[in-house]
Protein backbone atom coordinates (compact mmCIF):
# COMPACT_ATOMS: atom_id res chain seq x y z
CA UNK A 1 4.09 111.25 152.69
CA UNK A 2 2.06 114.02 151.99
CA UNK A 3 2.77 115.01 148.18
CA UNK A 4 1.67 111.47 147.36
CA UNK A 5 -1.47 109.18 147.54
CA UNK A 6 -1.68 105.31 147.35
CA UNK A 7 -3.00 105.22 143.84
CA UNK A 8 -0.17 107.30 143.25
CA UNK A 9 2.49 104.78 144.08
CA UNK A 10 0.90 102.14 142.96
CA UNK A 11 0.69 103.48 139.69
CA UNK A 12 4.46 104.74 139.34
CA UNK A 13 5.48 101.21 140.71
CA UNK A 14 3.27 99.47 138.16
CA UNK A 15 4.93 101.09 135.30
CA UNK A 16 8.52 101.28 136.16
CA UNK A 17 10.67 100.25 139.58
CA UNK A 18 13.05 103.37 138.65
CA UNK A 19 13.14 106.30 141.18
CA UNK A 20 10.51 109.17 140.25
CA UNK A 21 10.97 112.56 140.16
CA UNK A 22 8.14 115.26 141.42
CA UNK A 23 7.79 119.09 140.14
CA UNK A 24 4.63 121.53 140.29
CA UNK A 25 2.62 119.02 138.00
CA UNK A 26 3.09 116.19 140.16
CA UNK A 27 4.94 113.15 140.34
CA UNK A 28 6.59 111.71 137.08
CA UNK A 29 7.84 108.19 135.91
CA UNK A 30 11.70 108.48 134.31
CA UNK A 31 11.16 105.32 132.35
CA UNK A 32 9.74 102.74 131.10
CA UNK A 33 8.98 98.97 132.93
CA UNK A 34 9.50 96.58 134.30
CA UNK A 35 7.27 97.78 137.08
CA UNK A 36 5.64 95.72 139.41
CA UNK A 37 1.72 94.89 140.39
CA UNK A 38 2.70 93.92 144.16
CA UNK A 39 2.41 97.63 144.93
CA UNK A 40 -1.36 97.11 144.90
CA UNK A 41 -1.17 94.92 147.82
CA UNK A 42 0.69 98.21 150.45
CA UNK A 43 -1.12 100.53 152.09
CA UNK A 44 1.36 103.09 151.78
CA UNK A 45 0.43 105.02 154.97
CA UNK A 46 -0.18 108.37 153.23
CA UNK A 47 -0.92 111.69 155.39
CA UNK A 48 -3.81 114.14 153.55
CA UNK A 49 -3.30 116.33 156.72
CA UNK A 50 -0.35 116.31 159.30
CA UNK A 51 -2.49 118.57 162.18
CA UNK A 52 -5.59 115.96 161.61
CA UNK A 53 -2.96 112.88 161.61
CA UNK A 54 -1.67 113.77 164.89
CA UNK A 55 -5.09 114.85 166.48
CA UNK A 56 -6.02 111.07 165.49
CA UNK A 57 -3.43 109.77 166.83
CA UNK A 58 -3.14 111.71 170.34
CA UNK A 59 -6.96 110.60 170.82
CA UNK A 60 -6.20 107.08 170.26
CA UNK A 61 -4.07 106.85 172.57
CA UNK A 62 -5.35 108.88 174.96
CA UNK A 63 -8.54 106.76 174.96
CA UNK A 64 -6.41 103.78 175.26
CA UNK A 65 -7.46 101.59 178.47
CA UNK A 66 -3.71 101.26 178.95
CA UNK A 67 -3.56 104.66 179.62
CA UNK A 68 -3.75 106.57 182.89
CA UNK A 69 -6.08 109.69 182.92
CA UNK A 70 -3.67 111.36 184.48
CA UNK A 71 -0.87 111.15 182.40
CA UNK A 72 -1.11 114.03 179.63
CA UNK A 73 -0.11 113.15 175.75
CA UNK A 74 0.99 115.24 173.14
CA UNK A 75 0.98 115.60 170.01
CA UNK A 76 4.01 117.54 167.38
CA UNK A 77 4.65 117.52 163.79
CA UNK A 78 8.61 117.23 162.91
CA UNK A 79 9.43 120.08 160.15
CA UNK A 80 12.23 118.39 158.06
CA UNK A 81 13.51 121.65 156.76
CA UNK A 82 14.41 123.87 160.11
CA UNK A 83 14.43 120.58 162.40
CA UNK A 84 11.92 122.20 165.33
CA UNK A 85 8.98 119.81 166.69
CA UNK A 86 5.75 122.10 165.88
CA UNK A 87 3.20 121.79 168.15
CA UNK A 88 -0.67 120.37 167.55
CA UNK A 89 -2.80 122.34 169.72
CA UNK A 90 -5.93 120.92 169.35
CA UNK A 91 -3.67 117.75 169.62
CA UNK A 92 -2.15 119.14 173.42
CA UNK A 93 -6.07 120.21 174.39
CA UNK A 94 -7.41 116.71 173.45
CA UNK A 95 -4.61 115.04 175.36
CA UNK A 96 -4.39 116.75 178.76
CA UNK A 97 -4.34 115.01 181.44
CA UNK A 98 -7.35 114.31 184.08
């Protein structure tokens, strides 16, 4: 979710509904349409910054007024390629518990 934006999608889906391919100059259409204007209409949930996603989230619910003070909440990224939960410090610091 990172290598790709909204406008991104959108615009690969408005072209052409075939699977895309990505290299070092960015993402790529294989063909031409049909594509497909509904695209416009999904937020697409993109992540500019995994560390700054989490600390976001970890606050929000943190803050929550469903929430005890006293229960601490954390916050890890998942690396796909060796499997391990990396941890957010900033993320662990904002969600201690009180």
């Amino acid at each position: 979710m990172e290598t790709f934006t909204d406008d991104i999608m959108r615009g690969l889906l408005g072209s052409s509904l075939k699977t895309a391919s990505v290299d070092a100059d960015g993402w790529h259409d294989c063909c031409d349409g049909p594509g497909s204007a509904e695209a416009k209409y999904i937020d697409w949930l993109t992540i500019k910054d995994q560390q700054e996603s989490v600390l976001e989230d970890v606050t929000r619910i943190k803050n929550h007024p469903l929430v005890p003070s006293d229960i601490p909440v954390y916050g890890y990224i998942y690396d796909c390629k060796s499997g391990r939960l990396v941890e957010v410090p900033a993320a662990t610091e904002v969600g201690k518990a009180s």
